[in-house]
Each structure stands twice: as C-alpha cells, then as structure tokens.
N, C-alpha and C. Protein backbone atom coordinates (compact mmCIF):
# COMPACT_ATOMS: atom_id res chain seq x y z
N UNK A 1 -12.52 24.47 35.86
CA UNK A 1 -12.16 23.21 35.26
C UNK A 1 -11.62 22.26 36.34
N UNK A 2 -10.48 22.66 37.25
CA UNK A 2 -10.16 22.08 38.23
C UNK A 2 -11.09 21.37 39.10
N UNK A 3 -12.24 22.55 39.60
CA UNK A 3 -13.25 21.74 40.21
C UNK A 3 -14.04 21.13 39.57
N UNK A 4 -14.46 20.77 38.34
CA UNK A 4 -15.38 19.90 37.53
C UNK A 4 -14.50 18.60 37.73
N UNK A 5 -13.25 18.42 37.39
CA UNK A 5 -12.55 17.49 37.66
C UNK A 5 -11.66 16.78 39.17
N UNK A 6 -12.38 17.52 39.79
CA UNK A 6 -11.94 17.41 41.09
C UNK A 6 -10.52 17.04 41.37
N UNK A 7 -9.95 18.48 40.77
CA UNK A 7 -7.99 18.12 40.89
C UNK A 7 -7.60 19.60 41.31
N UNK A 8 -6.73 18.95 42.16
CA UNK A 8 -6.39 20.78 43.38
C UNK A 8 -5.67 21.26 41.94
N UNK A 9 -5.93 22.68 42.05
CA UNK A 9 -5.59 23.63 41.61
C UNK A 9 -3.66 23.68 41.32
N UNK A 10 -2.88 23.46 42.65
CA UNK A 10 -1.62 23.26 42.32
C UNK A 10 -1.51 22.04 42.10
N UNK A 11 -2.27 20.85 41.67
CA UNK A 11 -1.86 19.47 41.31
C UNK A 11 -1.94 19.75 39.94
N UNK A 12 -2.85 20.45 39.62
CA UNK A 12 -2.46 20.69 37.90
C UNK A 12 -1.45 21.47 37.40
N UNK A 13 -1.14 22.54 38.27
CA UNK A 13 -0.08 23.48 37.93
C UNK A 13 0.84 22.25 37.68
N UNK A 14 1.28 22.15 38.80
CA UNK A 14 2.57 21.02 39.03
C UNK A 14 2.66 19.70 37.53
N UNK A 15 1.44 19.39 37.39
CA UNK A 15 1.40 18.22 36.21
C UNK A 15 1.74 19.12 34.71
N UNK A 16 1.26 20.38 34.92
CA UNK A 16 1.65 20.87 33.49
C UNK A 16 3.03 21.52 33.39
N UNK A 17 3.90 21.67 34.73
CA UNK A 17 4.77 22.35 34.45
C UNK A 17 6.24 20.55 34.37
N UNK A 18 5.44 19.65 34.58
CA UNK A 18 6.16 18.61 34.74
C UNK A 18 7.26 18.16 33.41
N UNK A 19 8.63 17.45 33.45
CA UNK A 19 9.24 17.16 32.66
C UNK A 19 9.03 15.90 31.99
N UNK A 20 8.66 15.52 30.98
CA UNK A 20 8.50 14.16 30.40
C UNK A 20 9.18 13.37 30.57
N UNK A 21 8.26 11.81 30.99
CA UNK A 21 9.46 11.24 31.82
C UNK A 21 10.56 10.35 31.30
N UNK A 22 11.18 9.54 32.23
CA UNK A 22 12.52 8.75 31.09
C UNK A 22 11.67 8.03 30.04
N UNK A 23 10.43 7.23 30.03
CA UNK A 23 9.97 6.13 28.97
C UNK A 23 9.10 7.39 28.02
N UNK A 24 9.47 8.58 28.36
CA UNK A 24 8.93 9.51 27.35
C UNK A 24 9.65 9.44 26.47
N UNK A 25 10.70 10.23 26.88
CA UNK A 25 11.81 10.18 26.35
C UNK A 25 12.56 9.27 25.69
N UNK A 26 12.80 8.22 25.94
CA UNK A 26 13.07 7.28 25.81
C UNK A 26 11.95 6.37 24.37
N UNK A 27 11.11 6.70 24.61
CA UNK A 27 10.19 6.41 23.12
C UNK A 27 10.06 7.39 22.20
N UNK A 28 10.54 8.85 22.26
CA UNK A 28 11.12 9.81 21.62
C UNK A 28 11.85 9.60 20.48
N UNK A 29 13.25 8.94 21.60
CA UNK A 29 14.58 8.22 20.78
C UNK A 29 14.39 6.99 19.93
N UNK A 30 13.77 6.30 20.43
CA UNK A 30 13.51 4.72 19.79
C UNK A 30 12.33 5.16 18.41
N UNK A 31 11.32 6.24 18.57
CA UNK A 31 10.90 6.85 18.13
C UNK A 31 11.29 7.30 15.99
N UNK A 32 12.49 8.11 16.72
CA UNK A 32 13.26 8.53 15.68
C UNK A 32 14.11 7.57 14.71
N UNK A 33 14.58 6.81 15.69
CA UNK A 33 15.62 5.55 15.50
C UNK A 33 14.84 4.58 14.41
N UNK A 34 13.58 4.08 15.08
CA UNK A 34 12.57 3.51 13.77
C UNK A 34 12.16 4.39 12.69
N UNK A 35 11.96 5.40 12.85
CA UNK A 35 11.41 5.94 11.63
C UNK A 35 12.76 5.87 10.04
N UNK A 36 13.94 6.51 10.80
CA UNK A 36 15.07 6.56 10.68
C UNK A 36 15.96 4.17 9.30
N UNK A 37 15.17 4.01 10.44
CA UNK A 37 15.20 2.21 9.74
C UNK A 37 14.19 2.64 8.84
N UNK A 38 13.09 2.29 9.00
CA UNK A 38 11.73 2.46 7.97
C UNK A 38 12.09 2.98 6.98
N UNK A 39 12.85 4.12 6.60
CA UNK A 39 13.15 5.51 5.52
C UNK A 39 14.07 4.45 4.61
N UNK A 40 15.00 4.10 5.78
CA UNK A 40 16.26 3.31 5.25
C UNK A 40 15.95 2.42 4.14
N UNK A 41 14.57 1.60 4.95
CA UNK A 41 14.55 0.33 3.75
C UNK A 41 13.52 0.35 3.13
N UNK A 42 13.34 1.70 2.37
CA UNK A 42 12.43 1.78 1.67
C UNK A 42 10.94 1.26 1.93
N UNK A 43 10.54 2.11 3.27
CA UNK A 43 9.22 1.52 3.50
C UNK A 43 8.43 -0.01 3.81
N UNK A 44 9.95 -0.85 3.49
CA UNK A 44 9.18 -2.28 2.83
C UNK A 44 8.80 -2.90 4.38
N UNK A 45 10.21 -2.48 5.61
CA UNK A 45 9.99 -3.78 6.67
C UNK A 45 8.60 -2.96 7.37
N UNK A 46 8.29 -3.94 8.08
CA UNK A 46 7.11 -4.33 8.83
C UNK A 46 8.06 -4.27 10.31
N UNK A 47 6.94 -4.42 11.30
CA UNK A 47 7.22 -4.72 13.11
C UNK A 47 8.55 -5.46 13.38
N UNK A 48 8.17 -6.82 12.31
CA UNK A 48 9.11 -7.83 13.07
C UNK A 48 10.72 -7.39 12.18
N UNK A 49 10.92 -7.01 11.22
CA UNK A 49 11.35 -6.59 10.91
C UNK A 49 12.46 -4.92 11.36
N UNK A 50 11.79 -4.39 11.94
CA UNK A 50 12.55 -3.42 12.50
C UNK A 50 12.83 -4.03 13.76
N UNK A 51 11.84 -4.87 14.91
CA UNK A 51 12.54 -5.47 15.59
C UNK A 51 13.75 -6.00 16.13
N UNK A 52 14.00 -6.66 14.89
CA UNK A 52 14.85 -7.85 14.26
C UNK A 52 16.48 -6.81 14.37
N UNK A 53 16.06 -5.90 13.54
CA UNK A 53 17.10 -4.45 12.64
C UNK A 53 17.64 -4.15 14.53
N UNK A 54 16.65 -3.69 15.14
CA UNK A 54 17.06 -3.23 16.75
C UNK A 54 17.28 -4.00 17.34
N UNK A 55 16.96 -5.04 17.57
CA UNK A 55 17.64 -6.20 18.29
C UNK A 55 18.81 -6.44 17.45
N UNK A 56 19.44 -7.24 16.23
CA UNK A 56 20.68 -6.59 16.15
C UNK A 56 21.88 -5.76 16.42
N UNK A 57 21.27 -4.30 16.90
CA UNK A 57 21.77 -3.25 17.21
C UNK A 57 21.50 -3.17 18.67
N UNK A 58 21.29 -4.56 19.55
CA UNK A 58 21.75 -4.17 20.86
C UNK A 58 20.99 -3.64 21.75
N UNK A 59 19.43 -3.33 20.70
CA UNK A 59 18.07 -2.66 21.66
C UNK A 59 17.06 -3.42 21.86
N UNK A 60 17.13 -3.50 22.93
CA UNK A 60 16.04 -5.03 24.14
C UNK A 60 14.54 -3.75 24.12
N UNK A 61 13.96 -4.55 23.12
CA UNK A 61 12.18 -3.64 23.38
C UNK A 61 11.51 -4.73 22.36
N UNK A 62 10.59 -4.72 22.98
CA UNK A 62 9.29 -5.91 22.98
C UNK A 62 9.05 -5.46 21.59
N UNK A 63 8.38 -6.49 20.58
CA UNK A 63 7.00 -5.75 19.35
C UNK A 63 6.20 -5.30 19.57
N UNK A 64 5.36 -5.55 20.95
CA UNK A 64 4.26 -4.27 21.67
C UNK A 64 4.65 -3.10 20.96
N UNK A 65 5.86 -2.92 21.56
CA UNK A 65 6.22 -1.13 22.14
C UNK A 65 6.75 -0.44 20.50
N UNK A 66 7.31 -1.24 19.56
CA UNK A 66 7.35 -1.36 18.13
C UNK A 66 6.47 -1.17 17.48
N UNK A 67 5.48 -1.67 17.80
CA UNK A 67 4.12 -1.76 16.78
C UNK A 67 3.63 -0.26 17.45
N UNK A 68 3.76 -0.11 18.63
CA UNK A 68 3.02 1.27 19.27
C UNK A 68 3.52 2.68 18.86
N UNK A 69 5.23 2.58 18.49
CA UNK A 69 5.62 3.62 18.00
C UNK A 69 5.87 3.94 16.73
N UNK A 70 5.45 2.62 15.97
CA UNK A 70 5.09 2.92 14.66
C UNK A 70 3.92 3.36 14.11
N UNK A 71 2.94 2.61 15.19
CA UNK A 71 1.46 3.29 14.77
C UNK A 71 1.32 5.10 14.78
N UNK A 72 2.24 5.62 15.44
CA UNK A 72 1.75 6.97 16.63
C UNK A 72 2.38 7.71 15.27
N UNK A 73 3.58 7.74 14.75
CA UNK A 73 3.54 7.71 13.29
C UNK A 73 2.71 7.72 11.83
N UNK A 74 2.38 6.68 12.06
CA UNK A 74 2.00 6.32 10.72
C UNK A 74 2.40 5.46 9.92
N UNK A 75 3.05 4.68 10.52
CA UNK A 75 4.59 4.00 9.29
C UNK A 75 3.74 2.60 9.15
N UNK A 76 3.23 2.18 7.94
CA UNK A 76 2.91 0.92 7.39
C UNK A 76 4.03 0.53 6.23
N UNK A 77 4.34 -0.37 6.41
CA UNK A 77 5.12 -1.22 5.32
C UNK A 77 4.13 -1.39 4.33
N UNK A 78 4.66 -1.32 3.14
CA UNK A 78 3.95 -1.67 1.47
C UNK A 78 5.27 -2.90 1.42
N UNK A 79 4.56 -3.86 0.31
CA UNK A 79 5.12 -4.64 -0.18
C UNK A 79 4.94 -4.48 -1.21
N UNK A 80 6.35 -5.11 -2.38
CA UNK A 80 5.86 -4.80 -4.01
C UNK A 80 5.36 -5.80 -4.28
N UNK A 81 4.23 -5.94 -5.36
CA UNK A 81 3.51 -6.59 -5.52
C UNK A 81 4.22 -7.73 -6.54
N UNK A 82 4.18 -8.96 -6.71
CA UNK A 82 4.60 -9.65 -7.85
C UNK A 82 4.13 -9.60 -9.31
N UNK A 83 5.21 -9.54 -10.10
CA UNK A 83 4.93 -9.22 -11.21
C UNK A 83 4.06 -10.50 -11.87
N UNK A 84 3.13 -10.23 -12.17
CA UNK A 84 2.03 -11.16 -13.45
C UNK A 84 2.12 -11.44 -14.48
N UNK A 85 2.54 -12.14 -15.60
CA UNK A 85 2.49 -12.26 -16.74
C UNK A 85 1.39 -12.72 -17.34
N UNK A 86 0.44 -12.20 -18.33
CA UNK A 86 -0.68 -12.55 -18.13
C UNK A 86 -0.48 -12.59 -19.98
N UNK A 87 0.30 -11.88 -20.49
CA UNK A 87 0.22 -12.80 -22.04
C UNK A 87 1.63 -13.08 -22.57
N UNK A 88 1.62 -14.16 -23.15
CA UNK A 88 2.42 -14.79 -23.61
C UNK A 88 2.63 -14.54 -24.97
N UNK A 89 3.74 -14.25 -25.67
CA UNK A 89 3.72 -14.24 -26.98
C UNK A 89 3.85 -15.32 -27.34
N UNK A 90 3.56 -15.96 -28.97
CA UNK A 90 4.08 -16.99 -29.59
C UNK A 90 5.39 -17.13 -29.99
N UNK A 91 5.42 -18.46 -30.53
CA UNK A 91 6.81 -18.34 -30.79
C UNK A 91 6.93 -18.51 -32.27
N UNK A 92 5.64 -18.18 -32.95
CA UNK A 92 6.22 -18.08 -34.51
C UNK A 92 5.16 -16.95 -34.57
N UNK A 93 5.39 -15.72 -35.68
CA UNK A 93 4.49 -15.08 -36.27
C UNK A 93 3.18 -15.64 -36.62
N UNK A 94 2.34 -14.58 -36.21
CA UNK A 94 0.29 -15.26 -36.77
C UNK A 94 0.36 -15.25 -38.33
N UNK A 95 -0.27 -16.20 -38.66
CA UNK A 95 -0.31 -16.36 -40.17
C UNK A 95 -2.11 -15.30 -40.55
N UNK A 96 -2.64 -15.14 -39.48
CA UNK A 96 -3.96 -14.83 -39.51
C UNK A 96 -4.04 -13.54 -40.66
N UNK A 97 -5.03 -13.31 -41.32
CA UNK A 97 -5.21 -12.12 -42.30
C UNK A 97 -5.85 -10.68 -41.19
N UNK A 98 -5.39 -10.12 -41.63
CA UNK A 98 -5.56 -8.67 -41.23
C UNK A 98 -7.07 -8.09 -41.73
N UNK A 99 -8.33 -8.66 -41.16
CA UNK A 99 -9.15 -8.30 -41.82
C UNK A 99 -9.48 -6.69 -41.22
N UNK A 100 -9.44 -5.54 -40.75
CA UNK A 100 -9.14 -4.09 -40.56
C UNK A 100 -8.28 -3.51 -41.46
N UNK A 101 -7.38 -4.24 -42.08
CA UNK A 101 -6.19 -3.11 -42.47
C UNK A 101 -6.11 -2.34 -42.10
N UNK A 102 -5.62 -2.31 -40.15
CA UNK A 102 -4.89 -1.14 -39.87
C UNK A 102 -5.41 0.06 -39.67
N UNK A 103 -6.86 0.38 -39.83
CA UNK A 103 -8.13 1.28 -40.16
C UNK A 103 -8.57 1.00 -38.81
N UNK A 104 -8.31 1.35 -37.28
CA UNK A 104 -8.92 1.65 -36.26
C UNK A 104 -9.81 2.52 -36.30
N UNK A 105 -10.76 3.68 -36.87
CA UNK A 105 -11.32 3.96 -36.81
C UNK A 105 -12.18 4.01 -37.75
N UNK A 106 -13.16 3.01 -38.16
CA UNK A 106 -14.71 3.10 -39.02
C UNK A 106 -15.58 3.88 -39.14
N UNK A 107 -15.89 4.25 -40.36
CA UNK A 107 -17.20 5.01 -40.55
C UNK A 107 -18.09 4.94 -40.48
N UNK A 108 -18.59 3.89 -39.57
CA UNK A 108 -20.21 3.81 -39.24
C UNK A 108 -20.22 2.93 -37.91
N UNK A 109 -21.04 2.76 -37.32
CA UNK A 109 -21.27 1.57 -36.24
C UNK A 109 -21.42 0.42 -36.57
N UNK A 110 -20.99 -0.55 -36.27
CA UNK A 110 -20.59 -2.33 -36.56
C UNK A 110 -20.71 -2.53 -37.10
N UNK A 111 -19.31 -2.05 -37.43
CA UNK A 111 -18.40 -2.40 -38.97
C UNK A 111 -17.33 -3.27 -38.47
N UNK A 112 -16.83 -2.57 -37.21
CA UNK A 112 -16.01 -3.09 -36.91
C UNK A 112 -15.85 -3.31 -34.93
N UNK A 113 -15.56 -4.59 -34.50
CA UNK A 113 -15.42 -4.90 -33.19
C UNK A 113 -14.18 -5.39 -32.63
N UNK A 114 -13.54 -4.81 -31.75
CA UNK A 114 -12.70 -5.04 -30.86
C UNK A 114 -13.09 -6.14 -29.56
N UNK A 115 -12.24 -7.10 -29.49
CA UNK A 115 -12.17 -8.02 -27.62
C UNK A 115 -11.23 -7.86 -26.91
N UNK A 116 -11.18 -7.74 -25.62
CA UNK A 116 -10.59 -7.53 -24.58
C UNK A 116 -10.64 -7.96 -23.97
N UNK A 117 -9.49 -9.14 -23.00
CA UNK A 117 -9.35 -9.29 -21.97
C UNK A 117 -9.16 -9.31 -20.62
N UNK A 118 -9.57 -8.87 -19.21
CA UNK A 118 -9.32 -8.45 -18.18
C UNK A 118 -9.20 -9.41 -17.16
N UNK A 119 -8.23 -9.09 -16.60
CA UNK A 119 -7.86 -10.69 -15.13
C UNK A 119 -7.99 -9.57 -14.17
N UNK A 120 -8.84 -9.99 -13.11
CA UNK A 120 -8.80 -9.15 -12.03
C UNK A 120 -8.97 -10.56 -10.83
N UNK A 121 -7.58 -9.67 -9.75
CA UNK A 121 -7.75 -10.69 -8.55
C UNK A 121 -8.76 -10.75 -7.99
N UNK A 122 -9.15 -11.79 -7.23
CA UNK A 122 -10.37 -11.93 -6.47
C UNK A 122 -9.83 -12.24 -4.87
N UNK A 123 -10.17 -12.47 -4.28
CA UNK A 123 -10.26 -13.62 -2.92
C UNK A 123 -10.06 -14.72 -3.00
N UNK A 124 -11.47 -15.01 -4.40
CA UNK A 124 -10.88 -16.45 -4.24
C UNK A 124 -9.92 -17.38 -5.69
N UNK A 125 -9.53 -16.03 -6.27
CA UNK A 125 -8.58 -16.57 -7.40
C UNK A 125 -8.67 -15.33 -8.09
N UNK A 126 -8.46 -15.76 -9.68
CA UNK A 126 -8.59 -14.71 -10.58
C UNK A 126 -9.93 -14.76 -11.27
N UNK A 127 -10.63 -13.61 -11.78
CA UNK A 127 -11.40 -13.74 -12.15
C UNK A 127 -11.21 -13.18 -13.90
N UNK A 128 -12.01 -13.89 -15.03
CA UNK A 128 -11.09 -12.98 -16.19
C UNK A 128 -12.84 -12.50 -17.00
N UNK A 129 -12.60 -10.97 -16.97
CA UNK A 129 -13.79 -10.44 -17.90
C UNK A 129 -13.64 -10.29 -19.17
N UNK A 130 -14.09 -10.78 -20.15
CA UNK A 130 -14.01 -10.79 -21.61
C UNK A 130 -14.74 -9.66 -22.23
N UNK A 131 -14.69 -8.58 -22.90
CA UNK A 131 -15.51 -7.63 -23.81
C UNK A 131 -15.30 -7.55 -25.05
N UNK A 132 -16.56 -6.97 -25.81
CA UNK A 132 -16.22 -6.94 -27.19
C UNK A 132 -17.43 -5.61 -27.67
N UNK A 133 -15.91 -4.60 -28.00
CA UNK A 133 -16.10 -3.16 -28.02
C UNK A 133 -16.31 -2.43 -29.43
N UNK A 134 -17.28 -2.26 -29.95
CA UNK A 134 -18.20 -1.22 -30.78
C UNK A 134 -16.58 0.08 -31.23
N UNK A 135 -16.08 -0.45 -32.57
CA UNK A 135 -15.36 0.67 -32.70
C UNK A 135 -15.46 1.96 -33.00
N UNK A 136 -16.83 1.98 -33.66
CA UNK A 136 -17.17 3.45 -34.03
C UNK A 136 -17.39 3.81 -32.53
N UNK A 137 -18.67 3.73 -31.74
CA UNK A 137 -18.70 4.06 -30.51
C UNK A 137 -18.54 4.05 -29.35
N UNK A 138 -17.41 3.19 -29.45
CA UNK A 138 -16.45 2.76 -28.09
C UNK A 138 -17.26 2.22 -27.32
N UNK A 139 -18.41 1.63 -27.78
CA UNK A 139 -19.57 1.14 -26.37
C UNK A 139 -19.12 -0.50 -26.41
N UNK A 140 -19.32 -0.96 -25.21
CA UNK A 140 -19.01 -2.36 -24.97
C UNK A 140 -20.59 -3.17 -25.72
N UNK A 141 -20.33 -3.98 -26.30
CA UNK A 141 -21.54 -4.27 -27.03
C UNK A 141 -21.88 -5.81 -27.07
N UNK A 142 -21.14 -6.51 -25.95
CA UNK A 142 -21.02 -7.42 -25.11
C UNK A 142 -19.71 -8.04 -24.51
C-alpha cells in the first residue's frame, strides 16, 4: 500500500500513531458545545443563531466553521410551521334542513354524496381541490 502511494513506510507509521491536533480538538469541543445549544433550543436555531448563542458566550469562530460542525453532525433546524385557519365558523346556527338525517351510511349507490374541501400549498400560493364523494362507495365521483 505504501508503495502504491508512494509514502515511506515510517511516514505512515508516524501519521497513524500521531495525536490529533489542537483545531482537532478544538472542533471536538466547539463540537459538543453546539450540539449541546441545538438540544437546548429545541432544534429550532439555525447557523446564525448558534453563532450569535457563542459569540455571546465569548467564542470568536466564523459561520464557516459553524455551519461545518453542524453539518458533520447532522443538526438541521426545523421551524414550526404557522398555524392556518382554513374554516371559519358562523356566527349564528345554519337554518339549512338536514336532508341525510344523520344516516352516513346508505343502502345503495347515489343516494347519497358527500363534498370536500382541500387547500394544499403550492409555490405559487394555495391551491384548493374540491371533491364530491359516493357514500355508499367511498369513490370520488367528481
């Protein structure tokens, strides 16, 4: 192997018996120290964010070297998502008649139809799918 790679024989000894050096070490600690923040705040901060947390605390290191020892990890920040309100109740009771009485399940096929609304995000907004579902056979029936 040595000679395929053309490295003396005691230059490798010597490199494998070597001690890791101070910025090993030293990203070891800083290492732990972020993971240690991350846990803290519930996953949420991001780079600039733990940055921010260590600079506070007196530790001079770039977002390079932040972003590098978070990657080697694994550690991505999640954000919670904002809550949607997507129906509104009224503000007086429906006067509408109950034409089902309450009878979700029919004895034959279209007798009876269910609609449904769906908002799904897009890119470029919301998009909203409308269905209208076959109660005997649960099939979408447009």
């Amino acid at each position: 192997m040595c000679r395929m790679l053309e490295v003396s024989r005691a230059g490798y000894y010597k490199w494998r018996k070597r001690r890791p050096s101070k910025r090993d070490r030293d990203d070891s600690v800083l290492e732990t120290r972020i993971t240690v923040l991350f846990a803290l705040h519930k996953r949420r901060y991001g780079i600039r964010r733990i940055h921010a947390e260590l600079a506070r605390a007196d530790v001079r290191i770039s977002r390079k070297r932040v972003r590098r020892l978070m990657r080697k990890p694994g550690l991505k920040s999640m954000h919670p998502r904002p809550h949607r309100r997507t129906t509104v109740q009224a503000a007086e009771p429906s006067t509408l008649v109950d034409l089902v009485g309450r009878q979700f399940s029919p004895a034959a096929p279209d007798m009876v139809w269910y609609g449904d609304i769906t908002y799904v995000k897009t890119w470029n907004g919301w998009a909203y799918i409308a269905s209208v579902i076959d109660g005997y056979s649960r099939k979408v029936v447009g």
